[in-house]
N, C-alpha and C. Protein backbone atom coordinates (compact mmCIF):
# COMPACT_ATOMS: atom_id res chain seq x y z
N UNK A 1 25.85 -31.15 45.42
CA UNK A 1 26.59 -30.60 44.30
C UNK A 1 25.99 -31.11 43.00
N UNK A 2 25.71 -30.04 41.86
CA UNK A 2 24.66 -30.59 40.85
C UNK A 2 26.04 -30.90 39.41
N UNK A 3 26.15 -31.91 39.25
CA UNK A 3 26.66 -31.80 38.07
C UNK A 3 26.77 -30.85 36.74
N UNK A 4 28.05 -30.36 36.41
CA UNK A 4 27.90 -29.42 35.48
C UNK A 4 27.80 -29.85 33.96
N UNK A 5 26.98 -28.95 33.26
CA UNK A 5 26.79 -29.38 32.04
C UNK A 5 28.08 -28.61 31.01
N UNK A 6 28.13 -29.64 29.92
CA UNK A 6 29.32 -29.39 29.12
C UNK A 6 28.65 -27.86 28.42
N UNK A 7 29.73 -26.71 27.94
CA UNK A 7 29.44 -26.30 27.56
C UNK A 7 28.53 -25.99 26.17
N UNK A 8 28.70 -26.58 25.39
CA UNK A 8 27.55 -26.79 24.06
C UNK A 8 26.70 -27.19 24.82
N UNK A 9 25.91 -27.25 25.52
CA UNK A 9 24.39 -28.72 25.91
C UNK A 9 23.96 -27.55 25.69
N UNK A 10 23.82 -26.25 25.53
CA UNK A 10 22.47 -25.46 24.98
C UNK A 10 23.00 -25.26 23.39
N UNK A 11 23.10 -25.94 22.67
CA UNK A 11 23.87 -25.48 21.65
C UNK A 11 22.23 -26.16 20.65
N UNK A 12 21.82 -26.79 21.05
CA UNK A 12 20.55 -27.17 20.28
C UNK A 12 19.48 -26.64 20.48
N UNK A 13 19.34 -26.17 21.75
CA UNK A 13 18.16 -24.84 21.81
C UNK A 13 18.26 -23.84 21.36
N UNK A 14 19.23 -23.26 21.50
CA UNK A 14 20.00 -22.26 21.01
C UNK A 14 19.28 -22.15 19.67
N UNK A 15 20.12 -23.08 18.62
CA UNK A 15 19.83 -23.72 17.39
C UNK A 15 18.15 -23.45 16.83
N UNK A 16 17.43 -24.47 17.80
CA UNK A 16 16.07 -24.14 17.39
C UNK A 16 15.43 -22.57 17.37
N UNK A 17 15.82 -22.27 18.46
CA UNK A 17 15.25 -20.67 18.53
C UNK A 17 15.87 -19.87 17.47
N UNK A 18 17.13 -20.05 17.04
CA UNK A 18 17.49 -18.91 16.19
C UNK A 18 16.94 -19.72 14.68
N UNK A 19 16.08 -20.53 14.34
CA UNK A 19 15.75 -21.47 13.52
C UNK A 19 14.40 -20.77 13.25
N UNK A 20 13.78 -20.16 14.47
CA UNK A 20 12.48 -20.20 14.73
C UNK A 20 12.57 -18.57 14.25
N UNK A 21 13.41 -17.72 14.88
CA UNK A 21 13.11 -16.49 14.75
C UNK A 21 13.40 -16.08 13.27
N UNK A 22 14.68 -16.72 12.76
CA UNK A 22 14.82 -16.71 10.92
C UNK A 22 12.85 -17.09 10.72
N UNK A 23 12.62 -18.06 10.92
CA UNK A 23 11.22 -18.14 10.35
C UNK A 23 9.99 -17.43 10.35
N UNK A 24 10.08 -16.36 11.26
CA UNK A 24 9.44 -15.61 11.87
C UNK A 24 9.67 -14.35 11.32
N UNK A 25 10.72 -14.43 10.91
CA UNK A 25 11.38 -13.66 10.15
C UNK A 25 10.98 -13.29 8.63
N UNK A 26 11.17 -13.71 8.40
CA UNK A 26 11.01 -14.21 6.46
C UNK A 26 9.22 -14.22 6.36
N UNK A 27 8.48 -14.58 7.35
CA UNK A 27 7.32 -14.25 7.64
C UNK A 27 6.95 -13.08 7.71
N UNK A 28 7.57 -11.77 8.33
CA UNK A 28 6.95 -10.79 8.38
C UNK A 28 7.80 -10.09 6.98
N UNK A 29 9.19 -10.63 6.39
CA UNK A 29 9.60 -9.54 5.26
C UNK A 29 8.11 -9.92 4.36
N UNK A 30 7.75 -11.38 4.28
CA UNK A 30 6.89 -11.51 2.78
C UNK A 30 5.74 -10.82 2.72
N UNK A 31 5.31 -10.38 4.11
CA UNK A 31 3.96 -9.64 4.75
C UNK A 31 4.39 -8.23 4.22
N UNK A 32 5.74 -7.85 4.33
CA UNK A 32 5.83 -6.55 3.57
C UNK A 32 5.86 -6.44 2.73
N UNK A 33 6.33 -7.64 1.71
CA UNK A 33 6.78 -7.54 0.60
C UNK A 33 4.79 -7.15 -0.33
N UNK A 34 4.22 -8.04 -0.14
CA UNK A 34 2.83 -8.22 -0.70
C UNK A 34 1.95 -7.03 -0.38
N UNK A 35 2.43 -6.30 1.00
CA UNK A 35 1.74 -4.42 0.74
C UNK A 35 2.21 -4.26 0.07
N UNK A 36 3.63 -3.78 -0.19
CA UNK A 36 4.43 -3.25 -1.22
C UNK A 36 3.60 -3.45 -2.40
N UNK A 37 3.52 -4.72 -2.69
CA UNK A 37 2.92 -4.91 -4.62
C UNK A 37 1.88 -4.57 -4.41
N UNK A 38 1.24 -5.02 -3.43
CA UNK A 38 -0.35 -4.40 -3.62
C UNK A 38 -0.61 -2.93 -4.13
N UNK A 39 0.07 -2.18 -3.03
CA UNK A 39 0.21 -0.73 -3.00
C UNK A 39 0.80 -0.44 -4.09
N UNK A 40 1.87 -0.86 -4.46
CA UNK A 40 2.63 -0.15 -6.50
C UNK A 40 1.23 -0.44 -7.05
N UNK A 41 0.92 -1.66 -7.80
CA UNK A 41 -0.09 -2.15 -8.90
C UNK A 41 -1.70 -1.16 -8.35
N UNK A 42 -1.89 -1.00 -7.44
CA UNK A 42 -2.81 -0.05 -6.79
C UNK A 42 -2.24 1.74 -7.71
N UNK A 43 -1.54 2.05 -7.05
CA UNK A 43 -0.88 3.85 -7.48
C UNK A 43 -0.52 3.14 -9.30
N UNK A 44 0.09 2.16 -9.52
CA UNK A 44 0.30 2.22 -11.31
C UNK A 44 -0.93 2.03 -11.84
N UNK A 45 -2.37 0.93 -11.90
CA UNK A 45 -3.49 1.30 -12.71
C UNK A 45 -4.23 2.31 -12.32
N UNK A 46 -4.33 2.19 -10.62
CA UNK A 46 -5.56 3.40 -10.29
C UNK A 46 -5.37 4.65 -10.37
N UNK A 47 -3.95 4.75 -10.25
CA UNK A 47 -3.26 5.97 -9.83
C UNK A 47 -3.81 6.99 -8.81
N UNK A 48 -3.98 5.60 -7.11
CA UNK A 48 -4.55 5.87 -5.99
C UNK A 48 -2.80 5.92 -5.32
N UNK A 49 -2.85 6.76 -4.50
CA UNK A 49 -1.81 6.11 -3.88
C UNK A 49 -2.05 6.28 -2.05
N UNK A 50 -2.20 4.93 -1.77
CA UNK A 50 -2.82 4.25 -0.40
C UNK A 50 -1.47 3.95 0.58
N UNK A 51 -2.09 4.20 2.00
CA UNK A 51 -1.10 3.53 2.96
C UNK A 51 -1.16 2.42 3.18
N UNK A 52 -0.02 2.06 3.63
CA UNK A 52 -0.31 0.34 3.99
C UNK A 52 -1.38 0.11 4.90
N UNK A 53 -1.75 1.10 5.97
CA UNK A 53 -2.86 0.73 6.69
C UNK A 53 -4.24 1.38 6.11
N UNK A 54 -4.64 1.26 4.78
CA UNK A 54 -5.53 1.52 4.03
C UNK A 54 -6.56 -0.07 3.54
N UNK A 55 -5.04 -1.15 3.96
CA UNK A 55 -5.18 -2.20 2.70
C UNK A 55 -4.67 -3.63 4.19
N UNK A 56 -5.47 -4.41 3.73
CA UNK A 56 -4.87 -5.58 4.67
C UNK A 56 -5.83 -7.17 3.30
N UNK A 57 -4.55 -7.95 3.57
CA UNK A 57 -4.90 -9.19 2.75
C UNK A 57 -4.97 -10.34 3.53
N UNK A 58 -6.17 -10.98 3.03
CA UNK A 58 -6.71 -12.65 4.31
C UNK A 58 -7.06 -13.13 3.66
N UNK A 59 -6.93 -14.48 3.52
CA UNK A 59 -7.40 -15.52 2.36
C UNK A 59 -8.14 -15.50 1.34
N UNK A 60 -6.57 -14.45 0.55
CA UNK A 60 -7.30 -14.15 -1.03
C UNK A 60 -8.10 -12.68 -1.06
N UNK A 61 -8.58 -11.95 0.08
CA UNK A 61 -9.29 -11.46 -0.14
C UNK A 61 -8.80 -9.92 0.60
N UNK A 62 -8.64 -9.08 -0.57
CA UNK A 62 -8.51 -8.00 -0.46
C UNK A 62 -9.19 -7.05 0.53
N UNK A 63 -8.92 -6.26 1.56
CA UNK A 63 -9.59 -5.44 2.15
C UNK A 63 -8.65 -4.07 2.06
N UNK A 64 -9.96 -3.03 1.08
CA UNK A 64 -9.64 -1.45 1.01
C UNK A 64 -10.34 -0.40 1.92
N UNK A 65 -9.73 0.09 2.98
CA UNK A 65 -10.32 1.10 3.54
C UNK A 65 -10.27 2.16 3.17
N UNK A 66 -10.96 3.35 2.56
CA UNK A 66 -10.48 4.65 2.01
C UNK A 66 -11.88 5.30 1.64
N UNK A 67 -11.58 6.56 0.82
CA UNK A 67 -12.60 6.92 0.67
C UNK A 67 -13.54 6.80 -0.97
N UNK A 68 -14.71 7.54 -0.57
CA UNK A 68 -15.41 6.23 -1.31
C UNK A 68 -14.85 6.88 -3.54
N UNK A 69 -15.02 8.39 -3.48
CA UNK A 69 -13.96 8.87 -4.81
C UNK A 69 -13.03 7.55 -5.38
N UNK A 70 -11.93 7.07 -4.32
CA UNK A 70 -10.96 6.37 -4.09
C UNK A 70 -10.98 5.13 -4.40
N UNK A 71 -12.55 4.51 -3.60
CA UNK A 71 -13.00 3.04 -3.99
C UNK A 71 -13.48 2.59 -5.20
N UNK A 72 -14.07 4.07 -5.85
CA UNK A 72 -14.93 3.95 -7.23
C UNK A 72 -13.30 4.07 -8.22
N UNK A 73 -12.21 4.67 -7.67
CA UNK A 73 -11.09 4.69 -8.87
C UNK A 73 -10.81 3.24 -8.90
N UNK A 74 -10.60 2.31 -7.48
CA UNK A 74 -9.78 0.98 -7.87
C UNK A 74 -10.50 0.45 -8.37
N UNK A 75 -11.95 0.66 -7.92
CA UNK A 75 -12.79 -0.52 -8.16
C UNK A 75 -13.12 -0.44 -9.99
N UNK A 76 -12.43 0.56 -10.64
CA UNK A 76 -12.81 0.31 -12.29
C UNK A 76 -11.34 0.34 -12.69
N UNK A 77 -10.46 0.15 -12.07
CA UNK A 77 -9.15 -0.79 -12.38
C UNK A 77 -9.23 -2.37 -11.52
N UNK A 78 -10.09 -2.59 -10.94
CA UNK A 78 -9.98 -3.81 -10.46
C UNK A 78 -9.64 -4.94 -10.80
N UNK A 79 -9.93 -5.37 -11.91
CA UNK A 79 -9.60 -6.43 -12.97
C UNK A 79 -7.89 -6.68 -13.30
N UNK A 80 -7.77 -5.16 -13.65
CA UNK A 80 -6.20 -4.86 -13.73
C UNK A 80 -5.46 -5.14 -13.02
N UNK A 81 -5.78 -4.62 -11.78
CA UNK A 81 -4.90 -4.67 -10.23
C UNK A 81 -4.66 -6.45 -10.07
N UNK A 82 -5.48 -6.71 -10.38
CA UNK A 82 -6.07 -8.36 -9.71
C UNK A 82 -5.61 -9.04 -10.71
N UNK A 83 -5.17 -8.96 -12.42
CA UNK A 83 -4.62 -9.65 -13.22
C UNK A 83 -2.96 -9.34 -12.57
N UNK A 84 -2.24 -8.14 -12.37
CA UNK A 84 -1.12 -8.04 -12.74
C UNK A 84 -0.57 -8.48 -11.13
N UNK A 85 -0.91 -8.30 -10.42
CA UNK A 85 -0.58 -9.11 -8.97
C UNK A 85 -0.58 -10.17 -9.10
N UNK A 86 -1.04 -10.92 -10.06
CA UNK A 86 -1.31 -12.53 -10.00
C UNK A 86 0.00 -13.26 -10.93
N UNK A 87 -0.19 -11.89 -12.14
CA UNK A 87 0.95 -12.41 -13.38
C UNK A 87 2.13 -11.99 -12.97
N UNK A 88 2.32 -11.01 -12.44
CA UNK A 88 4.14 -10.12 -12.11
C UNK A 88 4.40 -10.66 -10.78
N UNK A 89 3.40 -10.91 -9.79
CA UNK A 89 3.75 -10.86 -8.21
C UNK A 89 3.13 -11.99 -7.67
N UNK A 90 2.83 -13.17 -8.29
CA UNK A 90 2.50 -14.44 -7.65
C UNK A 90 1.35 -14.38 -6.67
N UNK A 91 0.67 -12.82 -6.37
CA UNK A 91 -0.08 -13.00 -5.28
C UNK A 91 -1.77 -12.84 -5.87
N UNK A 92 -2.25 -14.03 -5.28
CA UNK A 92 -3.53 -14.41 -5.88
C UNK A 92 -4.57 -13.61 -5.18
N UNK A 93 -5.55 -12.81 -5.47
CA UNK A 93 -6.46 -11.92 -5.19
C UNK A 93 -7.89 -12.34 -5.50
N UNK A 94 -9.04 -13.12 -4.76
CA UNK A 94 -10.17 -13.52 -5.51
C UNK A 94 -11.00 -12.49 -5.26
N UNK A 95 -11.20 -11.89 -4.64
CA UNK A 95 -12.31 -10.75 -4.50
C UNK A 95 -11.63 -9.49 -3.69
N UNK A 96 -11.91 -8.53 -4.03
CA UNK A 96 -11.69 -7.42 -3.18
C UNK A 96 -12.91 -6.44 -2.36
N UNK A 97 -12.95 -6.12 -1.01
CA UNK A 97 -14.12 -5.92 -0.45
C UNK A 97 -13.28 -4.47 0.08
N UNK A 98 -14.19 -3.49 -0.65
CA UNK A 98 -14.27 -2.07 0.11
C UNK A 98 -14.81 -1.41 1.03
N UNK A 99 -14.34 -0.96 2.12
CA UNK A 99 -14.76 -0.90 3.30
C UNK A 99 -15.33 0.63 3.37
């Protein structure tokens, strides 16, 4: 006969996991949140307007897939895009590479 456990004794796993998935959480809103700005400040200087799977961001560094009309519009708002993401939206941009 195995001794029974009090009811709370999962009350701390429990705990951690729903600890973990909030974190996991808030992880993928900020991942949306930063297409989002990318994509506005993109359609307001370039007046491109891109899908989220056009555009992916990795340490600092912008990646635009699209076409090339498209690449020559951001790429002579670039400066713009890359000042006002930094000043309005906290998100730092050092180079952008067009694919």
């Amino acid at each position: 006969h195995e001794p029974s456990l009090p009811s709370n004794a999962y009350a701390p796993i429990v705990r951690r996991i729903s600890l973990l998935l909030e974190k996991i959480s808030r992880s993928l809103n900020k991942d949306r949140y930063i297409k989002e700005a990318v994509l506005g400040v993109i359609k307001e200087f370039a007046h491109i307007e891109l899908e989220d799977t056009d555009i992916a961001l990795k340490d600092g560094i912008l990646y635009v897939e699209t076409t090339s009309g498209r690449k020559n519009e951001i790429a002579l708002k670039e400066k713009e895009v890359i000042s006002n993401l930094k000043n309005s939206h906290n998100i730092n941009i050092v180079r952008v590479l067009y694919k």
